[in-house]
C-alpha atoms as a PDB file:
ATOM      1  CA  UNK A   1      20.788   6.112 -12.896  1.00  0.00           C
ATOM      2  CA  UNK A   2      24.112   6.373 -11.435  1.00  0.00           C
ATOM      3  CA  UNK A   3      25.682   4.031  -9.491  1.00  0.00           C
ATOM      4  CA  UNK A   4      25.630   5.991  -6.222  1.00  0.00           C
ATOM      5  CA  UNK A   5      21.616   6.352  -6.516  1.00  0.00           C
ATOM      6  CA  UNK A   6      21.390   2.424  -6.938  1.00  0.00           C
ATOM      7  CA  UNK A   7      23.124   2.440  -3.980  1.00  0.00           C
ATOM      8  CA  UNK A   8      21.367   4.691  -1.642  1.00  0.00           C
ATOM      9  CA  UNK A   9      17.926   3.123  -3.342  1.00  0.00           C
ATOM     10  CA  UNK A  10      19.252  -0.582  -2.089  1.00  0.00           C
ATOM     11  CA  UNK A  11      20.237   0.962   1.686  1.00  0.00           C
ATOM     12  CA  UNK A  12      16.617   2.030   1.817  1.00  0.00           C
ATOM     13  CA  UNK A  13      14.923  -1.166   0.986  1.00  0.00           C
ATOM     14  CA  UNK A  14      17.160  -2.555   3.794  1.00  0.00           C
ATOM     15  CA  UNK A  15      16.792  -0.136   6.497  1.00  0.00           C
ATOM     16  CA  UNK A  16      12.753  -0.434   6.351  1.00  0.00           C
ATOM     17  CA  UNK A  17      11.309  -0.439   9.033  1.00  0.00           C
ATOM     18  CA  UNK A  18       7.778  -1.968  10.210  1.00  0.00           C
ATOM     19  CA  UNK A  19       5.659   0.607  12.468  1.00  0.00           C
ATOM     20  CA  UNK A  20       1.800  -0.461  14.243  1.00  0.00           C
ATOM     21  CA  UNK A  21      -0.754   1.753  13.787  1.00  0.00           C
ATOM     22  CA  UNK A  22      -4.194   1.987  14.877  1.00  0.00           C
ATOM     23  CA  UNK A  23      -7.325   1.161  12.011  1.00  0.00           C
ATOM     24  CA  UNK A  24      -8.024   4.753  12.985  1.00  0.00           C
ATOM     25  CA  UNK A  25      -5.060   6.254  12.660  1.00  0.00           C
ATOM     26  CA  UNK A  26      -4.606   4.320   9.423  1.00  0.00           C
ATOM     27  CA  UNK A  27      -7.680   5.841   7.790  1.00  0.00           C
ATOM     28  CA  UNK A  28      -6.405   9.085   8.675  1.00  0.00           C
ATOM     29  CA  UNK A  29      -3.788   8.688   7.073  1.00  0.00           C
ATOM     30  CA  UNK A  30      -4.934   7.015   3.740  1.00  0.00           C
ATOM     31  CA  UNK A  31      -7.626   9.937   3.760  1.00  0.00           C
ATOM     32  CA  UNK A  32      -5.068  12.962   4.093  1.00  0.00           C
ATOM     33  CA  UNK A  33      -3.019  11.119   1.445  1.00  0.00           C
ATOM     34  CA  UNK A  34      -6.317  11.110  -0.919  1.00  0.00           C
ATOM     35  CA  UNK A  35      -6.446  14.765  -0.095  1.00  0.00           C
ATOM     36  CA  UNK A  36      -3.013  15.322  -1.059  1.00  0.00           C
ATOM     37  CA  UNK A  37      -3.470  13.483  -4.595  1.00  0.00           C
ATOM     38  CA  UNK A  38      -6.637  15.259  -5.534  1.00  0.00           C
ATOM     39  CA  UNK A  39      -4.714  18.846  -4.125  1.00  0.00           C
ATOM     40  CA  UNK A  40      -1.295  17.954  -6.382  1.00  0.00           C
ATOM     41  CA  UNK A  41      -3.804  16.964  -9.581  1.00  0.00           C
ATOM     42  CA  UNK A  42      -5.533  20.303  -9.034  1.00  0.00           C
ATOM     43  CA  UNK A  43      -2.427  22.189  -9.192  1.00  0.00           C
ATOM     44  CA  UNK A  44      -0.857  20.668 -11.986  1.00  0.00           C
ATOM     45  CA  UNK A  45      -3.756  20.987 -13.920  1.00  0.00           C
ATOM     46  CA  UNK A  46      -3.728  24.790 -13.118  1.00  0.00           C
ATOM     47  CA  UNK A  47      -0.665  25.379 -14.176  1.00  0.00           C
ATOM     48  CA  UNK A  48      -1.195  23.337 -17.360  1.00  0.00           C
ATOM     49  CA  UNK A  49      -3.763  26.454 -17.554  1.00  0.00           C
ATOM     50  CA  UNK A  50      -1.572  29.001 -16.948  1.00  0.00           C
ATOM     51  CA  UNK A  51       0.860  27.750 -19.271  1.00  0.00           C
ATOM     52  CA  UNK A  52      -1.682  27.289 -22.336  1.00  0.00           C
ATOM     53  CA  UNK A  53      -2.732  30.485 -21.834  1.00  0.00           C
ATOM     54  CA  UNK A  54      -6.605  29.514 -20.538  1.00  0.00           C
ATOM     55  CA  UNK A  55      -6.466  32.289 -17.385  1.00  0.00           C
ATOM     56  CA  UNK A  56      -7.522  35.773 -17.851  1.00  0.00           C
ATOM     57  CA  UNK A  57      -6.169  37.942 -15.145  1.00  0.00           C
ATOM     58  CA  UNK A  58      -9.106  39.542 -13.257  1.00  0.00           C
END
């Protein structure tokens, strides 16, 4: 890490910032973001594929 990253990384943690949400809108989110996961694990696993060599082109 450089010193300029350390840094930025401590002006983040300071500038947080707290917002209020609604349970529902909460959910939403924490469901989109489970969607997200599974998507990114999907394609990283497919490309693991592609780069073993485990897809046939159709």
């Amino acid at each position: 890490m450089t010193e300029r990253f350390i840094k930025w990384e401590i002006i983040k943690v300071v500038m947080a910032e707290t917002v209020t949400i609604t349970k529902k809108e909460y959910q939403k989110l924490k469901k989109k973001e489970e969607i997200d996961t599974e998507l990114l694990k999907d394609i990283a696993s497919g490309i693991k594929d592609v780069l073993k060599g485990r897809i046939k082109e159709v």
